[in-house]
PDB file of N, CA and C in Angstrom:
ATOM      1  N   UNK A   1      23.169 -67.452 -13.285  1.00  0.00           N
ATOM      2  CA  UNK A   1      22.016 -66.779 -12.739  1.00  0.00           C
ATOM      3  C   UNK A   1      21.697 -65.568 -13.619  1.00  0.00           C
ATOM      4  N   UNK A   2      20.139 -65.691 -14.272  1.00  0.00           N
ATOM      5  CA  UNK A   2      20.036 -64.012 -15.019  1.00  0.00           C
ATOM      6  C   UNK A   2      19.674 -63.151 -13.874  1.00  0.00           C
ATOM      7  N   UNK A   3      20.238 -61.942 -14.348  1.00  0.00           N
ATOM      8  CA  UNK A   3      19.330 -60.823 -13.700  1.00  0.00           C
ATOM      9  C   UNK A   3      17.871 -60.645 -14.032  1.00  0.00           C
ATOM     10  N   UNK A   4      16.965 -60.044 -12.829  1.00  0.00           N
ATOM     11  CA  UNK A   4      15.745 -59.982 -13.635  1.00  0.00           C
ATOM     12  C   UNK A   4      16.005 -57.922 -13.474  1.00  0.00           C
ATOM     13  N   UNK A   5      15.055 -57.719 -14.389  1.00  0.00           N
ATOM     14  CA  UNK A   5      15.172 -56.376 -14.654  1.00  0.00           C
ATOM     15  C   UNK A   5      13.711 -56.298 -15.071  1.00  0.00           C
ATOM     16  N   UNK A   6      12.960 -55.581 -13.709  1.00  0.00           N
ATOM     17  CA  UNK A   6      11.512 -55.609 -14.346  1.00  0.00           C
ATOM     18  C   UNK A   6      11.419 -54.004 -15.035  1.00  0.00           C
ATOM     19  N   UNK A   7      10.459 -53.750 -15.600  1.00  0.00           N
ATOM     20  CA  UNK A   7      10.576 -52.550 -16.589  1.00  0.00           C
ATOM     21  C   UNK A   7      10.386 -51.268 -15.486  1.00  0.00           C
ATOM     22  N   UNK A   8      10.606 -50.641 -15.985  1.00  0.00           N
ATOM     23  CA  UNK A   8      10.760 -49.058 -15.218  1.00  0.00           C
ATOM     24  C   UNK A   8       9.531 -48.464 -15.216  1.00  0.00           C
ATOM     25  N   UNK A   9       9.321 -48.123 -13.891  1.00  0.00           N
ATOM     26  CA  UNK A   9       8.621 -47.381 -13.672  1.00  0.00           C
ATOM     27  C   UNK A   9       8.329 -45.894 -13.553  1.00  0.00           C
ATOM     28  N   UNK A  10       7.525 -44.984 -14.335  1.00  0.00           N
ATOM     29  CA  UNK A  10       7.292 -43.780 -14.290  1.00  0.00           C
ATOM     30  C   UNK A  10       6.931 -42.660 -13.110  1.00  0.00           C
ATOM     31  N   UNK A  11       7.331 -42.110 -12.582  1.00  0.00           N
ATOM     32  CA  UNK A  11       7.315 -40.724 -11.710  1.00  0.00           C
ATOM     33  C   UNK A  11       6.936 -39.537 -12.628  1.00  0.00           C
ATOM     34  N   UNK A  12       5.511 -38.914 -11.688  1.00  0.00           N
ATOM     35  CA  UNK A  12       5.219 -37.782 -12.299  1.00  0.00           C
ATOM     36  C   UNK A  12       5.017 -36.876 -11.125  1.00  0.00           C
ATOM     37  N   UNK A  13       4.639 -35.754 -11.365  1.00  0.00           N
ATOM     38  CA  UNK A  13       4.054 -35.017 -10.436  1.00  0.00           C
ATOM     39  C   UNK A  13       2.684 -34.244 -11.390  1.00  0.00           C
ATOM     40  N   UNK A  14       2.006 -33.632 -10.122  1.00  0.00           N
ATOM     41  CA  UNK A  14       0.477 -33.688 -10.586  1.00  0.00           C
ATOM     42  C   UNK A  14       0.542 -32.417  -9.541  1.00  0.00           C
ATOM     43  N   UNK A  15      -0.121 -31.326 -10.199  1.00  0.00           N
ATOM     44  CA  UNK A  15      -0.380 -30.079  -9.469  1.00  0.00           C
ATOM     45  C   UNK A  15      -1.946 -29.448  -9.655  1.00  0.00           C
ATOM     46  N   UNK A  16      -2.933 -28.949  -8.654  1.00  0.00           N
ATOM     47  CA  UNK A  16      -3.904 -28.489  -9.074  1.00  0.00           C
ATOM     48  C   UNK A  16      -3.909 -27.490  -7.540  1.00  0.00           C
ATOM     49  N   UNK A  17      -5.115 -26.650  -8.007  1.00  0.00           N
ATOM     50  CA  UNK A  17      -5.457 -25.648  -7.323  1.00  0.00           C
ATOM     51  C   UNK A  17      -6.212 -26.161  -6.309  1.00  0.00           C
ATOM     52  N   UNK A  18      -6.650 -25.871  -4.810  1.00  0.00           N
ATOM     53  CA  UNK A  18      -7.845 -26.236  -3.815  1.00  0.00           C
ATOM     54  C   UNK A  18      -7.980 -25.371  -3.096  1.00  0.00           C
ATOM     55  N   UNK A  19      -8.836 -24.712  -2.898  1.00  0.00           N
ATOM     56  CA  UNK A  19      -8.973 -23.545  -1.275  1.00  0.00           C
ATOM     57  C   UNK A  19      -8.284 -22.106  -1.394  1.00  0.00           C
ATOM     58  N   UNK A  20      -7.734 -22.204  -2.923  1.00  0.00           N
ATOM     59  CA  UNK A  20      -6.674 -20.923  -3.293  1.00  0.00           C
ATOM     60  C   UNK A  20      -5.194 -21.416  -2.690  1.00  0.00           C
ATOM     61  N   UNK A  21      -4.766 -22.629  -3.016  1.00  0.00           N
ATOM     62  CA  UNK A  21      -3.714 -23.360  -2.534  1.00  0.00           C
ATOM     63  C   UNK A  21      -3.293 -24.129  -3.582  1.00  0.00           C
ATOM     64  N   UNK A  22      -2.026 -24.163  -3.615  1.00  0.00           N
ATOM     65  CA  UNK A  22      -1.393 -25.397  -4.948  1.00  0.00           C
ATOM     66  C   UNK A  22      -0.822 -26.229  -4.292  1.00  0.00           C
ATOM     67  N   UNK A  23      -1.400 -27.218  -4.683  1.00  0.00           N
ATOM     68  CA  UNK A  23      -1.121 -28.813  -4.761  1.00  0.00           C
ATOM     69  C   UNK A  23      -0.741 -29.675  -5.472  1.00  0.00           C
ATOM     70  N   UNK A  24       0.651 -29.795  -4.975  1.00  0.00           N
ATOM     71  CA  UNK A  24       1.670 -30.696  -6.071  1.00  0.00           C
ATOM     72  C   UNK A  24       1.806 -32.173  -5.620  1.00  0.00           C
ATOM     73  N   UNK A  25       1.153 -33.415  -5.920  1.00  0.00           N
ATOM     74  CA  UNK A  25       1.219 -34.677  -5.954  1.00  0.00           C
ATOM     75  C   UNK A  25       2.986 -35.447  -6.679  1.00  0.00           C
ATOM     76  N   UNK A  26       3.472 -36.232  -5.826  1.00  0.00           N
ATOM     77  CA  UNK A  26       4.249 -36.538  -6.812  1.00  0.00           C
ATOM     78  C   UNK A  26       4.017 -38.334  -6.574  1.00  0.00           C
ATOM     79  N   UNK A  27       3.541 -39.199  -7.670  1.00  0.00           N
ATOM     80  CA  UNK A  27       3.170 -40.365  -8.126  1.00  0.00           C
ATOM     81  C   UNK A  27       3.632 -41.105  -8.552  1.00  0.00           C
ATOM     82  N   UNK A  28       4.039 -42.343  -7.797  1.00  0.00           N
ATOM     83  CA  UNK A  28       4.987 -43.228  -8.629  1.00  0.00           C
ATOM     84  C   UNK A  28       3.827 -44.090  -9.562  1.00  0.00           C
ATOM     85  N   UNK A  29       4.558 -44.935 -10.660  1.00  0.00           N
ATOM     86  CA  UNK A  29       3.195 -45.500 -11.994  1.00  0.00           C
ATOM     87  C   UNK A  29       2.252 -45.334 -12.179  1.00  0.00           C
ATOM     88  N   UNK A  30       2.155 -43.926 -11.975  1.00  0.00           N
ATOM     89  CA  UNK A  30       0.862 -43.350 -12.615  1.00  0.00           C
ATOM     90  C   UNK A  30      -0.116 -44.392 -13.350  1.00  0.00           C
ATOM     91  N   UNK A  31       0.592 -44.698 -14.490  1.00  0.00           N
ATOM     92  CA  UNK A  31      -0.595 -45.911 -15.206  1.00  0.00           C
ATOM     93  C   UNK A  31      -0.938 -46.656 -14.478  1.00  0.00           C
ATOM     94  N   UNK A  32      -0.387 -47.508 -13.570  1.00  0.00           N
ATOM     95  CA  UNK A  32      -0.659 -48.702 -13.070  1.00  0.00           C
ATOM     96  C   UNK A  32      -1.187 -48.468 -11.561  1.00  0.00           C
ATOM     97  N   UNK A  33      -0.005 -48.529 -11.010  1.00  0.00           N
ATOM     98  CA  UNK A  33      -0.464 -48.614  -9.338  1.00  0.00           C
ATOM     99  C   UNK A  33      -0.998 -47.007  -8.576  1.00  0.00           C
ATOM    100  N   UNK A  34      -0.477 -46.286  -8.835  1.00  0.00           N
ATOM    101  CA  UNK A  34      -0.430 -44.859  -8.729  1.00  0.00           C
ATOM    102  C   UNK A  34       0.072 -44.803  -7.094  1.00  0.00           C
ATOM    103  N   UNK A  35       0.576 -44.989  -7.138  1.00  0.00           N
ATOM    104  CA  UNK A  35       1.083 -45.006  -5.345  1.00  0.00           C
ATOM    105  C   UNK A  35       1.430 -43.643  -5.014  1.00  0.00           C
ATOM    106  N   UNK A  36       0.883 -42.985  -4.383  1.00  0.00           N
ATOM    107  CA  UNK A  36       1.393 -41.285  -4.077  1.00  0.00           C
ATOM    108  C   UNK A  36       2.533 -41.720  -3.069  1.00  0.00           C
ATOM    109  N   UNK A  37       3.272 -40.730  -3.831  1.00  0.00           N
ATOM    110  CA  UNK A  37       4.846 -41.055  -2.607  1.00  0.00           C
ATOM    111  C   UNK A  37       4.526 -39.748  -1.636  1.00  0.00           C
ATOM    112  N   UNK A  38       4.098 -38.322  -2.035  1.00  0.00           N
ATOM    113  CA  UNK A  38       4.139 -37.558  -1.419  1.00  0.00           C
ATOM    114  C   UNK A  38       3.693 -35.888  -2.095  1.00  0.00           C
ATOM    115  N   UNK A  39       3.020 -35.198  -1.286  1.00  0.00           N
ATOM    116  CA  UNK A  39       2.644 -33.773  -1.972  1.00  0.00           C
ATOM    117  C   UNK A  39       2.895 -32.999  -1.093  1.00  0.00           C
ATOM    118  N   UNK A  40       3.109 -31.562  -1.396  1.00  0.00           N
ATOM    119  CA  UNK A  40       3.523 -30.666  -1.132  1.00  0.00           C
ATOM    120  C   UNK A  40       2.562 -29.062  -1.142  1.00  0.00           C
ATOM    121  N   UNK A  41       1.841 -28.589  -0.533  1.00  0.00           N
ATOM    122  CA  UNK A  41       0.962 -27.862  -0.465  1.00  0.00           C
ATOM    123  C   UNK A  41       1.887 -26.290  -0.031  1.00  0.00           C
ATOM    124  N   UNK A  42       0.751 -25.268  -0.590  1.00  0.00           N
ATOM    125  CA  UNK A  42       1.586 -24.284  -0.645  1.00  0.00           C
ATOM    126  C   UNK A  42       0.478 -22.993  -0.857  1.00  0.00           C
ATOM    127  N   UNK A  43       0.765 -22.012  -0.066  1.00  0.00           N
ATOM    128  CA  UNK A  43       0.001 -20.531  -0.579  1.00  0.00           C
ATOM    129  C   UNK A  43       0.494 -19.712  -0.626  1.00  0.00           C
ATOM    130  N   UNK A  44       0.500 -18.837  -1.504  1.00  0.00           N
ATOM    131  CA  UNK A  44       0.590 -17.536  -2.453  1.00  0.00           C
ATOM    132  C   UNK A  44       2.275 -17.591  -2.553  1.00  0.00           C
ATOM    133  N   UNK A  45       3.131 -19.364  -2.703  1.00  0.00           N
ATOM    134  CA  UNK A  45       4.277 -19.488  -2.308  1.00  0.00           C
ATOM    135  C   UNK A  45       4.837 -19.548  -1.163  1.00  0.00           C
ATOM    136  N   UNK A  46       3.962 -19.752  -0.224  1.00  0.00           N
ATOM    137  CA  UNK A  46       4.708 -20.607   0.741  1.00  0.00           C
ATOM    138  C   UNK A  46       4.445 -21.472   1.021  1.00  0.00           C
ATOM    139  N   UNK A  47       5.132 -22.345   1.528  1.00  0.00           N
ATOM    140  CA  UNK A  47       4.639 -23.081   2.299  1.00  0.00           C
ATOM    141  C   UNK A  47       3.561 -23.994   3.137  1.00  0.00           C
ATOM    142  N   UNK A  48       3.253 -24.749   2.998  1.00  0.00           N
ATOM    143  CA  UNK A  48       1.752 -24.587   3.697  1.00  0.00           C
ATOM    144  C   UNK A  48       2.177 -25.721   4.558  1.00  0.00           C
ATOM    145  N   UNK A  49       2.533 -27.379   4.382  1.00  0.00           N
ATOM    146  CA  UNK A  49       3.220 -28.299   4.410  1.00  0.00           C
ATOM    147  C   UNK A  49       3.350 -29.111   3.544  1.00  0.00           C
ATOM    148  N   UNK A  50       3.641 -30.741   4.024  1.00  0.00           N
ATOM    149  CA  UNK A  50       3.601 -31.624   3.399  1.00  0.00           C
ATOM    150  C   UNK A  50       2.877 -32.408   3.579  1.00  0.00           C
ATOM    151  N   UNK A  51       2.834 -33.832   3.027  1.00  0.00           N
ATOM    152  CA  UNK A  51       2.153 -35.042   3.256  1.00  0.00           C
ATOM    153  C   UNK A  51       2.676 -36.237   2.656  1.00  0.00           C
ATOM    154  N   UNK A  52       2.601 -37.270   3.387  1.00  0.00           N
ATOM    155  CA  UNK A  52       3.007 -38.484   2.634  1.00  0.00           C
ATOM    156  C   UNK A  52       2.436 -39.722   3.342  1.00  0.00           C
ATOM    157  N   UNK A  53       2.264 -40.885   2.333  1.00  0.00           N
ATOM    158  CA  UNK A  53       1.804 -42.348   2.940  1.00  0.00           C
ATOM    159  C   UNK A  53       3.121 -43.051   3.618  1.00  0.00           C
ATOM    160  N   UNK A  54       2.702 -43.016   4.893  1.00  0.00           N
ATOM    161  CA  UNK A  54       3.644 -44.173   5.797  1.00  0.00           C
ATOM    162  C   UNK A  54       3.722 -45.532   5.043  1.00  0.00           C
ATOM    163  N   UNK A  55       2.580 -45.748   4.579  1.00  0.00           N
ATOM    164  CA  UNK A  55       2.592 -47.466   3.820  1.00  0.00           C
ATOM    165  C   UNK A  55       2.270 -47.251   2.630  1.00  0.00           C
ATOM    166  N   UNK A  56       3.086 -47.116   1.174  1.00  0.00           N
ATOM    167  CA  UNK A  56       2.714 -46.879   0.262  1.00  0.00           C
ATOM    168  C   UNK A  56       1.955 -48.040  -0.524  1.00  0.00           C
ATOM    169  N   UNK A  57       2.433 -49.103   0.012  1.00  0.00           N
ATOM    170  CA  UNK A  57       1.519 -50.458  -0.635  1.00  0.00           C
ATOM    171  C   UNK A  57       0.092 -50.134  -0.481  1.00  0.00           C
ATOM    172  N   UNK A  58      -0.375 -50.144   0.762  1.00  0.00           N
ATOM    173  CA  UNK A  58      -1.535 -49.859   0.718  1.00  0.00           C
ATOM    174  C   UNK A  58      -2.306 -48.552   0.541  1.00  0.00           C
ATOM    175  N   UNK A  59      -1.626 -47.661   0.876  1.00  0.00           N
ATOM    176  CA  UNK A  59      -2.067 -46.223   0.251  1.00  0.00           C
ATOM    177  C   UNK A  59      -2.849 -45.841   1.923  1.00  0.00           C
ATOM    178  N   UNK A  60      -2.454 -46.238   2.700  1.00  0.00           N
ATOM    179  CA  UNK A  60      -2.794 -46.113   4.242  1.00  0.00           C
ATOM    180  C   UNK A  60      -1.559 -45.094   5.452  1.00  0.00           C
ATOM    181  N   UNK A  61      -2.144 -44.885   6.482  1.00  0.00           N
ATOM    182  CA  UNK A  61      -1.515 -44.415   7.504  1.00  0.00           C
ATOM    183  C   UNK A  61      -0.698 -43.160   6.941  1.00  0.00           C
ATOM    184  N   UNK A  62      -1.312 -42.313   6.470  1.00  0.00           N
ATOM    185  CA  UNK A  62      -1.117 -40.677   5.932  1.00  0.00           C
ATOM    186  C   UNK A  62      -0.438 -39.800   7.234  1.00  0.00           C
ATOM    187  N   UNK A  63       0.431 -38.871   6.660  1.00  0.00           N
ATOM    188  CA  UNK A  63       1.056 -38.159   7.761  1.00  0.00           C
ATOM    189  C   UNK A  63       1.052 -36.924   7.086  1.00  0.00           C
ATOM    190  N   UNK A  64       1.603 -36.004   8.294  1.00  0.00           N
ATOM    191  CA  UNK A  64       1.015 -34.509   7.353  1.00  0.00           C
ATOM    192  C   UNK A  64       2.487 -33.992   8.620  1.00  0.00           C
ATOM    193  N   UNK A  65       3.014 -32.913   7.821  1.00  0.00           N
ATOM    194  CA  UNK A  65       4.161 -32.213   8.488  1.00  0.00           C
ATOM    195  C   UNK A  65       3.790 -30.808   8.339  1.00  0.00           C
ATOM    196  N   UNK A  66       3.918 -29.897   9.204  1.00  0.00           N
ATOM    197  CA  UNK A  66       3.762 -28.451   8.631  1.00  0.00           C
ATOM    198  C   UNK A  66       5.377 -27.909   7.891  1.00  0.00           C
ATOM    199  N   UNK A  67       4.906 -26.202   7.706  1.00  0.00           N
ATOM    200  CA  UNK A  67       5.741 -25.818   7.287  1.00  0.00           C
ATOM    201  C   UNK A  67       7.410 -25.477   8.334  1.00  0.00           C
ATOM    202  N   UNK A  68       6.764 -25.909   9.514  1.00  0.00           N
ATOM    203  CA  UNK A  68       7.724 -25.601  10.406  1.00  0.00           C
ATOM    204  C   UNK A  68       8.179 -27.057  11.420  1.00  0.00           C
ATOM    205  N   UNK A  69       7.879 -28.008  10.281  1.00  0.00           N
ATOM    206  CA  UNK A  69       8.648 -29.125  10.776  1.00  0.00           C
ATOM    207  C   UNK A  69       7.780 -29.960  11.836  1.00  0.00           C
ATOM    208  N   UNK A  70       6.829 -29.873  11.830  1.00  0.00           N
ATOM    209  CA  UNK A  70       6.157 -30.379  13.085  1.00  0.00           C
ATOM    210  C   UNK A  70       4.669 -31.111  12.397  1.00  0.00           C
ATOM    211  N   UNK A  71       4.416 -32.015  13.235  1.00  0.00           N
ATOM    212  CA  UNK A  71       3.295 -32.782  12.963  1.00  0.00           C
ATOM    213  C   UNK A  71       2.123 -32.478  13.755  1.00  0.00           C
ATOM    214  N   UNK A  72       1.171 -31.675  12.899  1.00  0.00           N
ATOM    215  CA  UNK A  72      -0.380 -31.144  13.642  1.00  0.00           C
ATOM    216  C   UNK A  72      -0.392 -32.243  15.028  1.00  0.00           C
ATOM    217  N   UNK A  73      -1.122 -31.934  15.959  1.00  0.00           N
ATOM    218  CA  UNK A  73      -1.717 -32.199  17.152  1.00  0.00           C
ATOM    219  C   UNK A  73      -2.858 -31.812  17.051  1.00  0.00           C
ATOM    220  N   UNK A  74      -3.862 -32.759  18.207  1.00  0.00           N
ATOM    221  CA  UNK A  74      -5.050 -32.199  18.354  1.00  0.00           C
ATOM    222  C   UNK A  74      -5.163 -32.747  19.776  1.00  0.00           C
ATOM    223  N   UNK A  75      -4.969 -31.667  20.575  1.00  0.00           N
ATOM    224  CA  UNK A  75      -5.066 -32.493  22.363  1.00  0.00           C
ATOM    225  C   UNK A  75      -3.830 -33.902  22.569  1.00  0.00           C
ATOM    226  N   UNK A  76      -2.975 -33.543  21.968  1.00  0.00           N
ATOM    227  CA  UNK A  76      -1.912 -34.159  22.454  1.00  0.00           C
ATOM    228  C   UNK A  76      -1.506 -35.257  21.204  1.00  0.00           C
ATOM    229  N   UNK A  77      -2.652 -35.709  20.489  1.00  0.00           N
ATOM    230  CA  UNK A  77      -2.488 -37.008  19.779  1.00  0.00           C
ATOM    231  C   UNK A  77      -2.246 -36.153  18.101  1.00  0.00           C
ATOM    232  N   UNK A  78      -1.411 -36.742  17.625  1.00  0.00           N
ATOM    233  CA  UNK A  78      -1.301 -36.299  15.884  1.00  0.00           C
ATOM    234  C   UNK A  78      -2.343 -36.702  15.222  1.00  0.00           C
ATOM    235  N   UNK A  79      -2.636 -35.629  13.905  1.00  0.00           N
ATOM    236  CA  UNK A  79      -3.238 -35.751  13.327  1.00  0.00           C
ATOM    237  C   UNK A  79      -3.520 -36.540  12.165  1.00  0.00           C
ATOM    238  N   UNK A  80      -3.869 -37.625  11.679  1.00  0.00           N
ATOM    239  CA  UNK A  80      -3.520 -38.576  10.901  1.00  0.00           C
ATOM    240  C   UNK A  80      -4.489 -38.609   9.899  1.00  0.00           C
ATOM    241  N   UNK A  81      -4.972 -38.391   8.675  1.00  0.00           N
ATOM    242  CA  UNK A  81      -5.740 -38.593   7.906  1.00  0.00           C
ATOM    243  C   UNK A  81      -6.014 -39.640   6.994  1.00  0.00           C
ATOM    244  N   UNK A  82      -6.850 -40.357   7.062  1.00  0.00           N
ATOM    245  CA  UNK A  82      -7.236 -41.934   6.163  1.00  0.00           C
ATOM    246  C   UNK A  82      -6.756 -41.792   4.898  1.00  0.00           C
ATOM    247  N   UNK A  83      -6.897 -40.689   4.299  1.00  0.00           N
ATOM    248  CA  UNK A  83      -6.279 -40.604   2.530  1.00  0.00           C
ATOM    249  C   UNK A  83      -5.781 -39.337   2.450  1.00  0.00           C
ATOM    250  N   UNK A  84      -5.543 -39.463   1.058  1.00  0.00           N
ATOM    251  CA  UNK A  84      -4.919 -38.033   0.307  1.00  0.00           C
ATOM    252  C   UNK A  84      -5.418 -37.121   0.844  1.00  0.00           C
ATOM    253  N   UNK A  85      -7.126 -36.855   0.158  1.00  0.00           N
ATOM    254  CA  UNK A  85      -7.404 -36.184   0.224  1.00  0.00           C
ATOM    255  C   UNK A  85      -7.759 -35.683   1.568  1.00  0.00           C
ATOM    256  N   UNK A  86      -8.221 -35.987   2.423  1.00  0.00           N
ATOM    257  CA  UNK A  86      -8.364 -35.653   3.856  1.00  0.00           C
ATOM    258  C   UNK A  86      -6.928 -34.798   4.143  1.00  0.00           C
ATOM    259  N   UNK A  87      -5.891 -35.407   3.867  1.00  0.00           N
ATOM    260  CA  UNK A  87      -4.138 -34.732   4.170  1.00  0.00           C
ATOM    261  C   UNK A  87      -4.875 -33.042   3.730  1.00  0.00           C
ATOM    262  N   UNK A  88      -5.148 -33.507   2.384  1.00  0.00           N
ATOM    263  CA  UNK A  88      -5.224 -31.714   1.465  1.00  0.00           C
ATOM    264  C   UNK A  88      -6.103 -30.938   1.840  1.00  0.00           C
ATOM    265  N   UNK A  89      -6.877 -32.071   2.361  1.00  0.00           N
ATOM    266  CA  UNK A  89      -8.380 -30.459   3.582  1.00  0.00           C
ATOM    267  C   UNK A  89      -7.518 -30.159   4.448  1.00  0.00           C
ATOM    268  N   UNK A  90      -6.870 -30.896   5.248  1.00  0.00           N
ATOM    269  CA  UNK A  90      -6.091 -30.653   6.405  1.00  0.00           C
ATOM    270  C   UNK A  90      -5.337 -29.751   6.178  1.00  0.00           C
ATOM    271  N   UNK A  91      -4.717 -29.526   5.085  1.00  0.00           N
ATOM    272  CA  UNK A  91      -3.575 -28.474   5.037  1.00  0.00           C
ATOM    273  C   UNK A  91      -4.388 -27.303   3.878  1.00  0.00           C
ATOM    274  N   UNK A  92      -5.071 -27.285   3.400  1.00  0.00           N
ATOM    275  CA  UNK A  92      -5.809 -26.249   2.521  1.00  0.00           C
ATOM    276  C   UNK A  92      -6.743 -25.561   3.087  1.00  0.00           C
ATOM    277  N   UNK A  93      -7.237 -26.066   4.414  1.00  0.00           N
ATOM    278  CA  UNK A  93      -8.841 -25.564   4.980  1.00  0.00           C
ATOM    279  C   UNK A  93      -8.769 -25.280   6.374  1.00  0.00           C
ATOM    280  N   UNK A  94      -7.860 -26.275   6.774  1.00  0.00           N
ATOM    281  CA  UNK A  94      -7.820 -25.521   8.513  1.00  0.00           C
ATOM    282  C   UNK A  94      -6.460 -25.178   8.605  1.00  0.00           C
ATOM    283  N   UNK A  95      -4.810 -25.735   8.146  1.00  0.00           N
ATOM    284  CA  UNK A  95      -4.252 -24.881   8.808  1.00  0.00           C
ATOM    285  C   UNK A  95      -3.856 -23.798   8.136  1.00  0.00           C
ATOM    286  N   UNK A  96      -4.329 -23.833   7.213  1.00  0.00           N
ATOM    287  CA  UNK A  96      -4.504 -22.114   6.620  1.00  0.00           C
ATOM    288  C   UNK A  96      -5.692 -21.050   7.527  1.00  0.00           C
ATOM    289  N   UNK A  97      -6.310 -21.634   8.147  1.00  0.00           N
ATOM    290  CA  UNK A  97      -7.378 -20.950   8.898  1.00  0.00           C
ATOM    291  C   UNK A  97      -6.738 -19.631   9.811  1.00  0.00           C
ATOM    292  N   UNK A  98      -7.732 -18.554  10.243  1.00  0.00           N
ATOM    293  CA  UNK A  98      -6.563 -17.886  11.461  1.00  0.00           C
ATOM    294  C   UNK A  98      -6.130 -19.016  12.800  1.00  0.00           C
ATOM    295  N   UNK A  99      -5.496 -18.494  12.983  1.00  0.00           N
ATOM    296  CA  UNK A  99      -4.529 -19.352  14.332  1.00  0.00           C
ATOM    297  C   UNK A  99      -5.805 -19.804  15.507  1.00  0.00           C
ATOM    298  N   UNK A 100      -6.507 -18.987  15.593  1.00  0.00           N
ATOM    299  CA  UNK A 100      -7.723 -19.005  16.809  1.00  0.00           C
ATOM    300  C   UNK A 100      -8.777 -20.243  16.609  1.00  0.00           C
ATOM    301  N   UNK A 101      -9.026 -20.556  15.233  1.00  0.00           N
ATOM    302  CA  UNK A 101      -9.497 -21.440  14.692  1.00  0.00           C
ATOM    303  C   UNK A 101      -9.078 -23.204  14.129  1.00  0.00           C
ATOM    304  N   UNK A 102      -7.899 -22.859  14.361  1.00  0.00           N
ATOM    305  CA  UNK A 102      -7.869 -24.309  13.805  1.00  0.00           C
ATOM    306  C   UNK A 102      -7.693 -25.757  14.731  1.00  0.00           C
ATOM    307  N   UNK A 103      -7.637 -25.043  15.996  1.00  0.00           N
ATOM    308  CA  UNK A 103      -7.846 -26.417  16.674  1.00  0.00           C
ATOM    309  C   UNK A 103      -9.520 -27.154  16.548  1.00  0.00           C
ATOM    310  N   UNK A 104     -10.625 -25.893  16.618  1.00  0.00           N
ATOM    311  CA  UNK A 104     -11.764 -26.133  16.630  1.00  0.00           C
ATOM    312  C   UNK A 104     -12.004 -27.213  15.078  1.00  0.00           C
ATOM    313  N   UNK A 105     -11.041 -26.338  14.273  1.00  0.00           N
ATOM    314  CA  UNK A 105     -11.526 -27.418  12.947  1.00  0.00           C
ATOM    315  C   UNK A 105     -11.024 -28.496  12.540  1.00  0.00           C
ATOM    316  N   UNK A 106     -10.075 -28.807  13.690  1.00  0.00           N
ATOM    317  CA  UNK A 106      -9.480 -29.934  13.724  1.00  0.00           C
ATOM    318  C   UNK A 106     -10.221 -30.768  14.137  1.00  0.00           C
ATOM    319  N   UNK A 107     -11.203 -30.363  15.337  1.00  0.00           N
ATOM    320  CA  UNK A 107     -12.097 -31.348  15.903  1.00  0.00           C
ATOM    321  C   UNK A 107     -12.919 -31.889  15.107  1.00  0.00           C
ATOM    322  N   UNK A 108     -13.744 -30.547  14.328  1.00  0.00           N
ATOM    323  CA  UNK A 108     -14.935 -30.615  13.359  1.00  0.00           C
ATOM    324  C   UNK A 108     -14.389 -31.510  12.565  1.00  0.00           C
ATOM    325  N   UNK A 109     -13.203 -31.714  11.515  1.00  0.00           N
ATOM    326  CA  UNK A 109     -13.102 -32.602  10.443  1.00  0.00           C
ATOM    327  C   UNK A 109     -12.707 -33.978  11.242  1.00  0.00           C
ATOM    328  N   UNK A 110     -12.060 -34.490  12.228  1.00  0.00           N
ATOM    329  CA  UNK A 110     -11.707 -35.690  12.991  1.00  0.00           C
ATOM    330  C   UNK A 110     -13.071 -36.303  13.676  1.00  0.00           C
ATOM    331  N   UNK A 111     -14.042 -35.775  14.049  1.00  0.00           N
ATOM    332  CA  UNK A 111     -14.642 -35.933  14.647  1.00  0.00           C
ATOM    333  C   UNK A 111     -15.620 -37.010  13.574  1.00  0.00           C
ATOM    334  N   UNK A 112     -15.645 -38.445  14.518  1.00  0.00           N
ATOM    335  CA  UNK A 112     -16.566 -39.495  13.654  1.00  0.00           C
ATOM    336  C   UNK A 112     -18.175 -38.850  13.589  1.00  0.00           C
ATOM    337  N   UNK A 113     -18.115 -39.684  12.078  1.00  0.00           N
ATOM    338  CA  UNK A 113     -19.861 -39.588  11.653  1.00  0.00           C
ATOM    339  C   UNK A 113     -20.877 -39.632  12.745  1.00  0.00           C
ATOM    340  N   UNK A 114     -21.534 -38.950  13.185  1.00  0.00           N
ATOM    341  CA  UNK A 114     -22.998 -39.510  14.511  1.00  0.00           C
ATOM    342  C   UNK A 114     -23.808 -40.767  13.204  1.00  0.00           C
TER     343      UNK A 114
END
């Protein structure tokens, strides 16, 4: 029996600025599939949270953790975002917001198209 040994795949990470927030992507085969395994958001060094794809095949069912271990709510149900980028508004735009505000902008960005 041979072994098969398919070729190796590359891991990078990918950092950019959003909202006055750094955003560190880390990407498995970049060239090819680009599957985000997971990013890490952060202001002026801290913390901000995380994010990662529950299903990396499909690049679906996004989860978002704060900095204190816990998964946003909005009226009881978690907050789940369709992609990346939705994760990085989520954590760059509202829960950086003051405290008084971010349930409201939780609604505003969840809330379907009219």
């Amino acid at each position: 029996m041979t072994k098969h040994n398919p070729p190796e795949a590359e891991i990078v990470a990918r950092s950019f600025t959003e909202s006055g927030c750094q955003v560190t992507s880390v990407i498995y085969d970049p060239a090819d599939a680009q599957q985000i395994l997971y990013g890490v958001v952060t202001r002026d060094g801290v913390l901000v949270g995380s994010y990662y794809c529950a299903d990396r095949v499909r690049q679906c069912d996004w989860r978002i953790v704060t900095a204190d271990g816990h998964e946003p709510t909005l009226d009881g149900t978690p907050v789940r975002p369709r992609d990346e980028g939705s994760a990085v508004i989520v954590l760059t735009t509202i829960l950086t917001a003051p405290e008084h505000e971010i349930d409201q902008r939780l609604r505003d960005a969840t809330r379907p198209p009219r």
